[in-house]
C-alpha atoms as a PDB file:
ATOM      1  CA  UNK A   1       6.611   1.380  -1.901  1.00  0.00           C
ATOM      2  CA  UNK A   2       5.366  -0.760  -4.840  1.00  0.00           C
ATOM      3  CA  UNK A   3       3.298   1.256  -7.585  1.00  0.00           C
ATOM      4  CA  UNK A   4       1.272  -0.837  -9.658  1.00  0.00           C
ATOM      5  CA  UNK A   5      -1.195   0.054 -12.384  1.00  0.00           C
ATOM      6  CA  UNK A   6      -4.460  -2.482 -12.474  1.00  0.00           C
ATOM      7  CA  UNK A   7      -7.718  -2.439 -14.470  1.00  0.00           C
ATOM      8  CA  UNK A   8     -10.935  -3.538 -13.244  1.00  0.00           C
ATOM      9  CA  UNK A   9     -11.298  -7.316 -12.151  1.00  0.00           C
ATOM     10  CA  UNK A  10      -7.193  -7.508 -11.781  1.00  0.00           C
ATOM     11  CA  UNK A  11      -5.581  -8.478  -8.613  1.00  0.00           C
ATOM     12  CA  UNK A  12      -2.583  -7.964  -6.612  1.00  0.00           C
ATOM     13  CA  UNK A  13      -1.667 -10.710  -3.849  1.00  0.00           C
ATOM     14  CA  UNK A  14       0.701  -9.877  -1.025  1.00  0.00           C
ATOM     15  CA  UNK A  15       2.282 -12.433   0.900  1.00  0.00           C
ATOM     16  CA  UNK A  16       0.255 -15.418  -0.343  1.00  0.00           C
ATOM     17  CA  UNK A  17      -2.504 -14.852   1.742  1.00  0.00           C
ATOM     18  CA  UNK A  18      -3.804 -11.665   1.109  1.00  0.00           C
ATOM     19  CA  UNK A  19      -5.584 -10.327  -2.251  1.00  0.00           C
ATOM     20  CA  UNK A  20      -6.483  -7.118  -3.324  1.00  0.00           C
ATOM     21  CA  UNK A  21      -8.929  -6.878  -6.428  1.00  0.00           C
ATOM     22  CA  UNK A  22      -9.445  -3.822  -8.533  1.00  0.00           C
ATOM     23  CA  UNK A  23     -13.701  -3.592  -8.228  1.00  0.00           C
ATOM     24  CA  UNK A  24     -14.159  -0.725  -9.890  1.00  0.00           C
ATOM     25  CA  UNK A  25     -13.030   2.903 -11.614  1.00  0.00           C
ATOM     26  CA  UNK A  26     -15.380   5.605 -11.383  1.00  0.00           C
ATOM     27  CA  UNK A  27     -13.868   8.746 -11.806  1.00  0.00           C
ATOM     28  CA  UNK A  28     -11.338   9.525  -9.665  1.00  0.00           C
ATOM     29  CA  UNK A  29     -12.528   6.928  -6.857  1.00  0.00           C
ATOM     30  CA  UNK A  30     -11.439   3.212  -7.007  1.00  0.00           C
ATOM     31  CA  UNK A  31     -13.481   0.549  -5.271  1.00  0.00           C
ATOM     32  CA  UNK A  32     -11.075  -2.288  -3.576  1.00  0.00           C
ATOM     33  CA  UNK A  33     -12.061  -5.794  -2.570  1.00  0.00           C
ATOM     34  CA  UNK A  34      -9.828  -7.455   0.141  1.00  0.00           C
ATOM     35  CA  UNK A  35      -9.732 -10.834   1.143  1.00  0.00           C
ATOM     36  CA  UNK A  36      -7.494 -12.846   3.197  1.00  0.00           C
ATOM     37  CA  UNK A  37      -7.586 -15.203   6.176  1.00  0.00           C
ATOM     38  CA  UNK A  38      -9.761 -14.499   9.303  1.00  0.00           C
ATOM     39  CA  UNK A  39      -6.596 -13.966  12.153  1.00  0.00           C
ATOM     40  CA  UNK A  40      -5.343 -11.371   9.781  1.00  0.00           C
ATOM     41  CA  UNK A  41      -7.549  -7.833  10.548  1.00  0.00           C
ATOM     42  CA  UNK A  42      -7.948  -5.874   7.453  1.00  0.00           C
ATOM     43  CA  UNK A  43      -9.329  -2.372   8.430  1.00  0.00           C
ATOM     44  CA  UNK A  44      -9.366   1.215   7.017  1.00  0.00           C
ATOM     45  CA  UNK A  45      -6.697   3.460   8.585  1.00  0.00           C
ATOM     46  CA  UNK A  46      -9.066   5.849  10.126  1.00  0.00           C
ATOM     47  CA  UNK A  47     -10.915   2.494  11.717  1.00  0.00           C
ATOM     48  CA  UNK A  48      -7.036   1.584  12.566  1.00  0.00           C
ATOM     49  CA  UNK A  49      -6.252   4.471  14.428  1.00  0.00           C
ATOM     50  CA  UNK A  50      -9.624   4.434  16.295  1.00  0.00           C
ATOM     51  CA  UNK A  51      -9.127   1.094  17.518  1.00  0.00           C
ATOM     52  CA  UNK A  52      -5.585   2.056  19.044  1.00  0.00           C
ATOM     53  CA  UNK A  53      -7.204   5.319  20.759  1.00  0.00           C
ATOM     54  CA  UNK A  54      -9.699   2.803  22.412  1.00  0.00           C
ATOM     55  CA  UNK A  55      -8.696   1.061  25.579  1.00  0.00           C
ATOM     56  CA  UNK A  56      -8.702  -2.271  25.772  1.00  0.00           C
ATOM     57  CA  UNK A  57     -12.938  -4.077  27.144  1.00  0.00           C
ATOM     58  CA  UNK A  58     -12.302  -6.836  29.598  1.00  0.00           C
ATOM     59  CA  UNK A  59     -13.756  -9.727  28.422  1.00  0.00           C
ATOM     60  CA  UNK A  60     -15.585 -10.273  32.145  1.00  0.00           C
ATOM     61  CA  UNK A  61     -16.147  -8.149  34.685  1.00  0.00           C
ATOM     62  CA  UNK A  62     -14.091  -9.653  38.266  1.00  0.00           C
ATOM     63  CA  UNK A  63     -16.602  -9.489  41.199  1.00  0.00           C
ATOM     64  CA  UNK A  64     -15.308  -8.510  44.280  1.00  0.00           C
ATOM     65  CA  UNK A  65     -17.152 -10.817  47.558  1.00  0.00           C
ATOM     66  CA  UNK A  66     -16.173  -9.534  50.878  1.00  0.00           C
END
């Protein structure tokens, strides 16, 4: 694990296609800004994990004609 220190307005970029930017300090909580490009998901873990529990919504319904 990489353990960086950043101030406000710095940025971290992983992979050269993803960026992380320090919004802001406010206490103890630190707001994040992601960006990176649209195939790539970028979710919160606890949105992560829900999305795994979930099964999979056909994208059309098959009609059965007898």
């Amino acid at each position: 694990m990489l353990v960086l220190s950043r101030k406000p307005g710095e940025r971290v970029v992983i992979g050269g296609e993803i960026s992380v930017t320090v919004l802001e300090v406010r206490g103890s909580r630190v707001r994040l800004g992601f960006s990176g490009p649209p195939q790539i998901p970028i979710v919160r873990q606890e949105v992560e994990g829900r999305r795994k529990d979930e099964s999979p919504v056909p994208l059309c319904a098959e009609s059965s004609s007898s």
